[in-house]
Protein backbone atom coordinates (compact mmCIF):
# COMPACT_ATOMS: atom_id res chain seq x y z
CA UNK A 1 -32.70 -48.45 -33.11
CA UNK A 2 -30.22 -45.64 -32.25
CA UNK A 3 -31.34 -41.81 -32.31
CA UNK A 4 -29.48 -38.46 -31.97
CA UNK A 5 -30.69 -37.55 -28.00
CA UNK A 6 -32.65 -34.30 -29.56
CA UNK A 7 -34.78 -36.21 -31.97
CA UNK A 8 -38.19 -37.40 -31.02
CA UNK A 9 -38.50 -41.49 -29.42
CA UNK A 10 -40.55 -43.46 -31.80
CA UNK A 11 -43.86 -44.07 -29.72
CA UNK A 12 -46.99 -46.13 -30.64
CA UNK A 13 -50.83 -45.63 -29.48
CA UNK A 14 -53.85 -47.74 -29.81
CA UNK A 15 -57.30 -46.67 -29.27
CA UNK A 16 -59.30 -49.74 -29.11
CA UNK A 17 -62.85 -49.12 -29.39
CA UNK A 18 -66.03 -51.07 -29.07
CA UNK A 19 -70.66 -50.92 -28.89
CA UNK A 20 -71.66 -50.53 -25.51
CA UNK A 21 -72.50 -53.69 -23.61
CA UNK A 22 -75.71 -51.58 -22.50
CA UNK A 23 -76.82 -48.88 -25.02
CA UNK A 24 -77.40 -49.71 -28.62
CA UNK A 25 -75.85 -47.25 -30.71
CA UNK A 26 -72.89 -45.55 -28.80
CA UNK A 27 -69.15 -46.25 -29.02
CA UNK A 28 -67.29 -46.67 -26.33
CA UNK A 29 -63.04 -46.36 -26.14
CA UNK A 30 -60.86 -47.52 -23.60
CA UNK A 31 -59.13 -44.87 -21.66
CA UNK A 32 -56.16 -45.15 -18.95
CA UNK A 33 -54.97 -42.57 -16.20
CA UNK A 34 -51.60 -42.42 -15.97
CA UNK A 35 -50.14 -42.74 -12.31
CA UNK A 36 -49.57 -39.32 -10.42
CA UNK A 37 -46.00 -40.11 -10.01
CA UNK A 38 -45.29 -40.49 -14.20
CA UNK A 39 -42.79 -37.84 -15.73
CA UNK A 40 -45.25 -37.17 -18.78
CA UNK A 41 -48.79 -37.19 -18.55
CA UNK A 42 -49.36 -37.01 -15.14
CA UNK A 43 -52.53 -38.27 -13.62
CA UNK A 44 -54.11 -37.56 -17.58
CA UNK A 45 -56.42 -40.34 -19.18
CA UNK A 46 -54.83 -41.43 -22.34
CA UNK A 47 -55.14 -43.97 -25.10
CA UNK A 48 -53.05 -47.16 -24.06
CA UNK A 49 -48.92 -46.53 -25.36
CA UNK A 50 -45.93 -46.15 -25.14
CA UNK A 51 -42.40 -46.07 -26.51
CA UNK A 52 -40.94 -48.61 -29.58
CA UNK A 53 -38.37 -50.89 -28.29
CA UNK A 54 -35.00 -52.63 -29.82
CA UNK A 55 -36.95 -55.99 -29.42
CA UNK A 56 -39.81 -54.31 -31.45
CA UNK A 57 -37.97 -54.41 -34.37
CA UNK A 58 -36.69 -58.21 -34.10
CA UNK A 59 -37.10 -60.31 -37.47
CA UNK A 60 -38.55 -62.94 -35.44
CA UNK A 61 -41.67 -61.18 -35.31
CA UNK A 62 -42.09 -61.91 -39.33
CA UNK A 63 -43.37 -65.59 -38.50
CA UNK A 64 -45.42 -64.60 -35.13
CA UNK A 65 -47.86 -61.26 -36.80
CA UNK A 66 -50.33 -61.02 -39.49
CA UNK A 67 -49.54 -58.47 -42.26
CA UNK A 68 -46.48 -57.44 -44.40
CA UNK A 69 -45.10 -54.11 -43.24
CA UNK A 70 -41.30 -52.39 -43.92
CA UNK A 71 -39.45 -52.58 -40.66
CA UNK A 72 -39.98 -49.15 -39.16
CA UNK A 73 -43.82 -49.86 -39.38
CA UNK A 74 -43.77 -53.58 -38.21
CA UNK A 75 -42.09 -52.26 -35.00
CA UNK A 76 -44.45 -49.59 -34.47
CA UNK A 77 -47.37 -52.01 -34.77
CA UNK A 78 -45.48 -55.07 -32.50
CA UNK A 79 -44.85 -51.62 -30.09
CA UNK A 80 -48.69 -51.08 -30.43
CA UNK A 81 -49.93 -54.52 -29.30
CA UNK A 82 -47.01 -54.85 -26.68
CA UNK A 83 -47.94 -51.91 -24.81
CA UNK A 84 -51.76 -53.11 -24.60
CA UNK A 85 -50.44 -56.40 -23.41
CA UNK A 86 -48.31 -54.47 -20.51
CA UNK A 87 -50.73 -51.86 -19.66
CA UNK A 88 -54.73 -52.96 -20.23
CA UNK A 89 -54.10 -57.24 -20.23
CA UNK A 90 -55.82 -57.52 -23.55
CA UNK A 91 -54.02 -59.52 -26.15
CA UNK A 92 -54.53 -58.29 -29.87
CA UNK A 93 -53.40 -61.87 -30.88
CA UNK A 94 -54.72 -64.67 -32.40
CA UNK A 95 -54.56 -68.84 -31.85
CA UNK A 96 -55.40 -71.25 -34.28
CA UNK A 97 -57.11 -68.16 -36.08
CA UNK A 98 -59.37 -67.38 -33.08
CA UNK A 99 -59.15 -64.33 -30.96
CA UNK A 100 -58.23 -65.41 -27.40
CA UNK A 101 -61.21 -65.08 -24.76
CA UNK A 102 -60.94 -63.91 -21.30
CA UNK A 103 -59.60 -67.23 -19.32
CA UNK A 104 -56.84 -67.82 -22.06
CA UNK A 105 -55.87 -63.89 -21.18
CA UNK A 106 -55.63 -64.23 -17.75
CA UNK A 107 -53.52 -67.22 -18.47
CA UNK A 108 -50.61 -64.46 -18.97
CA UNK A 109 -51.07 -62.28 -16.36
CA UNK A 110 -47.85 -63.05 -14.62
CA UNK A 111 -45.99 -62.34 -17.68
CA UNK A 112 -47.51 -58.57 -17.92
CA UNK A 113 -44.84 -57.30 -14.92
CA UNK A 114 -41.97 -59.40 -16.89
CA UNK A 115 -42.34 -57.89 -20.43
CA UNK A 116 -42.69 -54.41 -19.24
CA UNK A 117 -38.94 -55.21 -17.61
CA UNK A 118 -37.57 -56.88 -20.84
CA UNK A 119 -39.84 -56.76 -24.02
CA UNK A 120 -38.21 -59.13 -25.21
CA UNK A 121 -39.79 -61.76 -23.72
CA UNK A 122 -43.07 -60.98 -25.67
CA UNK A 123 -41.17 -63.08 -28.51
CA UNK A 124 -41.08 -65.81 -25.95
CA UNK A 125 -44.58 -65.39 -24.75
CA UNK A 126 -45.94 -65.58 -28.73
CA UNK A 127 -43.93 -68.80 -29.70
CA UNK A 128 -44.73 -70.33 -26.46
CA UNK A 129 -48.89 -70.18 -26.52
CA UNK A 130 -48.96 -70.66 -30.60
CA UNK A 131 -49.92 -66.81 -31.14
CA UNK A 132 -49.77 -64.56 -33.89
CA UNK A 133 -50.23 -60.58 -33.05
CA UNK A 134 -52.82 -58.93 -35.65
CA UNK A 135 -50.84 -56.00 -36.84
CA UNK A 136 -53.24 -56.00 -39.93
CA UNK A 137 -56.14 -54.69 -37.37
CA UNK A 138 -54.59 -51.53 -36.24
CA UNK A 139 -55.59 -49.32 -38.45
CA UNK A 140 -53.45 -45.61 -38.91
CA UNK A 141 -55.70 -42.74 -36.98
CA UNK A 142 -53.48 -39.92 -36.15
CA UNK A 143 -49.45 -39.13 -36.13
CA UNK A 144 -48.14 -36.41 -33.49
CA UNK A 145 -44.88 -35.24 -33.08
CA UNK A 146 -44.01 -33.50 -29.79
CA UNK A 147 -43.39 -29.58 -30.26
CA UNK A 148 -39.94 -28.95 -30.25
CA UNK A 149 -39.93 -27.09 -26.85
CA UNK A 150 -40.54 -29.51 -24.70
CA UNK A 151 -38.31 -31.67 -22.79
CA UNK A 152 -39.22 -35.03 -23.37
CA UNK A 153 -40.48 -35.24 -27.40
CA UNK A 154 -42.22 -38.58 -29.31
CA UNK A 155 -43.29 -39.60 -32.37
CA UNK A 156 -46.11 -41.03 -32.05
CA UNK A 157 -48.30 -43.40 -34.49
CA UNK A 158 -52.01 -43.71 -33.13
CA UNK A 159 -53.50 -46.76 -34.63
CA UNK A 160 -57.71 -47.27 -34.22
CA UNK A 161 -58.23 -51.31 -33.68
CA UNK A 162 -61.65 -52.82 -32.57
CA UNK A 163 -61.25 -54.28 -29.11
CA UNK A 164 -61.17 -58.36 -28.53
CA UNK A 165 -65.12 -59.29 -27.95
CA UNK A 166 -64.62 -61.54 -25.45
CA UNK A 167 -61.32 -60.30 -23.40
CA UNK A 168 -61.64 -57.93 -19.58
CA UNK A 169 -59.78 -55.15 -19.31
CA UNK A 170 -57.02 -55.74 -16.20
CA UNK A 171 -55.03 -52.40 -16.00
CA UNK A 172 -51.74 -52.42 -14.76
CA UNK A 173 -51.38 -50.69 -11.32
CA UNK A 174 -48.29 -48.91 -12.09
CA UNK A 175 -48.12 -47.01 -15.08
CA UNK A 176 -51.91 -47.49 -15.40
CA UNK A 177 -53.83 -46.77 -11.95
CA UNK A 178 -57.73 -46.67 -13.71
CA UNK A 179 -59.37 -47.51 -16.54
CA UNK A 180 -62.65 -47.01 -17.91
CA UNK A 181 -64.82 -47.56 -21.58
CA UNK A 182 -66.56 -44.08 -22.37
CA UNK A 183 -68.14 -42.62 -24.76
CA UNK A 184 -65.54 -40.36 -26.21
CA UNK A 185 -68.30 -37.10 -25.73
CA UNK A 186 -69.06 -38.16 -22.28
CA UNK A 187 -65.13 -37.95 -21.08
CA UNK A 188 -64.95 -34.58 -23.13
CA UNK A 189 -68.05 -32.92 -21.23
CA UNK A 190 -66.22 -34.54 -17.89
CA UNK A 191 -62.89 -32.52 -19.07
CA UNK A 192 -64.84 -29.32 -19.42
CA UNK A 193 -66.00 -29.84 -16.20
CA UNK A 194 -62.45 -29.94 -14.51
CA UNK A 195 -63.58 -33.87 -13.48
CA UNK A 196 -60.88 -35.50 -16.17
CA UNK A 197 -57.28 -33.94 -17.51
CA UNK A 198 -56.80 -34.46 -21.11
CA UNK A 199 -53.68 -34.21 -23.27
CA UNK A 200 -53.91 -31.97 -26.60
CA UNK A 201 -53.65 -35.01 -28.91
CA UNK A 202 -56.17 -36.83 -26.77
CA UNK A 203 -58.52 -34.51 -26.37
CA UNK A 204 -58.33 -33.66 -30.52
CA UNK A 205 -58.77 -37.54 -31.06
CA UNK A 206 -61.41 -38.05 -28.66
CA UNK A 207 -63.43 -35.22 -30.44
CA UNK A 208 -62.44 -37.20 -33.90
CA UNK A 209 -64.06 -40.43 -32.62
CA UNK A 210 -66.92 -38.77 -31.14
CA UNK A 211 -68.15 -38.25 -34.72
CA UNK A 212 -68.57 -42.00 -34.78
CA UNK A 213 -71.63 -43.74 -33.38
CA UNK A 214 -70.53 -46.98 -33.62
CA UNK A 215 -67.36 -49.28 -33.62
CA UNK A 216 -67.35 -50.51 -37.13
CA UNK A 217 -68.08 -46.69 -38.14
CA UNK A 218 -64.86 -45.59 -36.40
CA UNK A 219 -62.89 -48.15 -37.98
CA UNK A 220 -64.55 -47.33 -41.45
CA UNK A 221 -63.55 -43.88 -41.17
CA UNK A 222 -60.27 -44.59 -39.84
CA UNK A 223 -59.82 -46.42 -42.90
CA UNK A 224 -60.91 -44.20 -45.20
CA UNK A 225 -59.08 -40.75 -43.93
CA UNK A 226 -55.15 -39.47 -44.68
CA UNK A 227 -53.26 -39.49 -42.04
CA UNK A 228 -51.70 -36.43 -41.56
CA UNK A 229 -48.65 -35.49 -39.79
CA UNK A 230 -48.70 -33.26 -36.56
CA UNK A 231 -46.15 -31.24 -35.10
CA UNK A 232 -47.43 -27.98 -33.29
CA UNK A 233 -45.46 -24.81 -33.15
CA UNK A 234 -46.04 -21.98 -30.95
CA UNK A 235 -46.99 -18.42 -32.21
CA UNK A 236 -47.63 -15.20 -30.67
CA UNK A 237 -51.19 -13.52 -30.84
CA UNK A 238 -52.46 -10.01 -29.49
CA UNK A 239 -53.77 -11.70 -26.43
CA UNK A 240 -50.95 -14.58 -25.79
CA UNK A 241 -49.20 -17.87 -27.10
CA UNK A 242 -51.40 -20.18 -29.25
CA UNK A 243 -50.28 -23.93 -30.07
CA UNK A 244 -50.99 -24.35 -33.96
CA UNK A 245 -51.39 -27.11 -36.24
CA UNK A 246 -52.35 -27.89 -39.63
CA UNK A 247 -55.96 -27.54 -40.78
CA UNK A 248 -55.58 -30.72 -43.17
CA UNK A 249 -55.01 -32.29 -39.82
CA UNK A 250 -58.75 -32.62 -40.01
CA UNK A 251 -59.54 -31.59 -36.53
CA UNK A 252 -61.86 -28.76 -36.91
CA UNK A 253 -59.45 -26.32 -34.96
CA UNK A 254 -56.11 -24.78 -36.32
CA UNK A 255 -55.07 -23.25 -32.83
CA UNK A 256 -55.47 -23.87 -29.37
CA UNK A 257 -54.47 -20.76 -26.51
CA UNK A 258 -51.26 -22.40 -24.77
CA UNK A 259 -53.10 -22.39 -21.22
CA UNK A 260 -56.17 -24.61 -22.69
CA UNK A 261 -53.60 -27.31 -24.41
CA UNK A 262 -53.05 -29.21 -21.21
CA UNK A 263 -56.57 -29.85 -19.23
């Protein structure tokens, strides 16, 4: 996969969501922070991601995922699941036609460190233990496109899956220094209380799954939405620079003042 160096690096996102173990009624999605030292998204709690890579797009993965996708969206999806893998330990995989359970996960712990270094080797890893990645689970939720201003730019597919039942959550260390299930209102009202930094896109899908009181609802309306492109552009007001996006976007808000975006 070979792009000019001003065009945007397809990315992939999953937002895995799931009931509370505690409290009937209430969704909960997994969120990451992003290590203090990372060049974008900085100490910020995102939804597990990251960039598509060459292996991504390897025909062997026609024979080791569920679903029949073109090859652009394959990779994003194999991108999706790999970068779960890598940064939260879960595996969006099945064996024998049964999701894997927490001992079986754990199982490939030492390969987490070796993937992330050559992706590769996720191939390997799927032939290997008999598994087949279930691309058919992720279902579309949002595509943003990084403004054309900044420095580093993606194009990024969010896909909404429902988490494995009866996998733990083992984040990284590196790229991933925390991790935490909330209820997507709860991490909002921490972010207006300066207690959690938020990207733009996060934020905007966090408020989109808050509408959601369960897991099976999110997925449902997931499902049933458009998916529409995003890809803000700056204009000038009387009072400053607003961010703006499309109001078929769905998100309630057209325009965001530049110095709330990031927060």
């Amino acid at each position: 996969m070979s792009l000019d160096a001003d065009q945007p690096k397809p990315a992939s996102t999953v937002v895995l969501v799931r009931d509370s173990l505690e409290t009937p009624q209430k969704l909960e999605v997994l969120m990451v922070r992003r290590s203090a030292g990372m060049a974008f998204g900085a100490s910020a709690w995102v939804f597990p991601g990251g960039k598509v890579a060459a292996s991504d797009a390897d025909p062997a993965w026609d024979e080791l995922s569920d679903g029949t996708y073109e090859h652009y969206q394959r990779s994003l999806r194999i991108a999706a699941a790999r970068e779960v893998f890598e940064e939260s330990g879960l595996i969006l995989a099945t064996r024998d036609g049964r999701e894997l359970d927490a001992e079986a996960c754990a199982g490939f712990d030492a390969m987490r460190s070796a993937v992330e270094a050559d992706p590769a080797l996720l191939i390997k890893l799927a032939r290997d233990a008999s598994l087949r990645l279930t691309l058919d689970r992720l279902v579309p939720f949002a595509h943003w496109i990084t403004p054309t201003f900044e420095p580093r730019r993606f194009d990024t597919h969010f896909y909404l899956v429902h988490a494995p039942a009866d996998q733990i959550v083992r984040h990284d260390g590196r790229e991933a220094v925390d991790h935490e299930w909330v209820a997507p209102q709860e991490l909002l009202e921490r972010r207006k209380q300066g207690g959690a930094k938020l990207m733009f896109p996060t934020r905007l899908n966090l408020e989109v799954l808050a509408r959601s009181k369960t897991a099976a609802e999110a997925v449902a309306a997931a499902r049933a939405q458009k998916v529409v492109t995003v890809e803000p552009r700056v204009e000038e007001r009387a009072d400053g620079k607003v961010l703006v996006i499309p109001a078929e976007a769905g998100y309630g808000l057209t325009e965001e003042r530049m110095k709330e975006v990031m927060g």
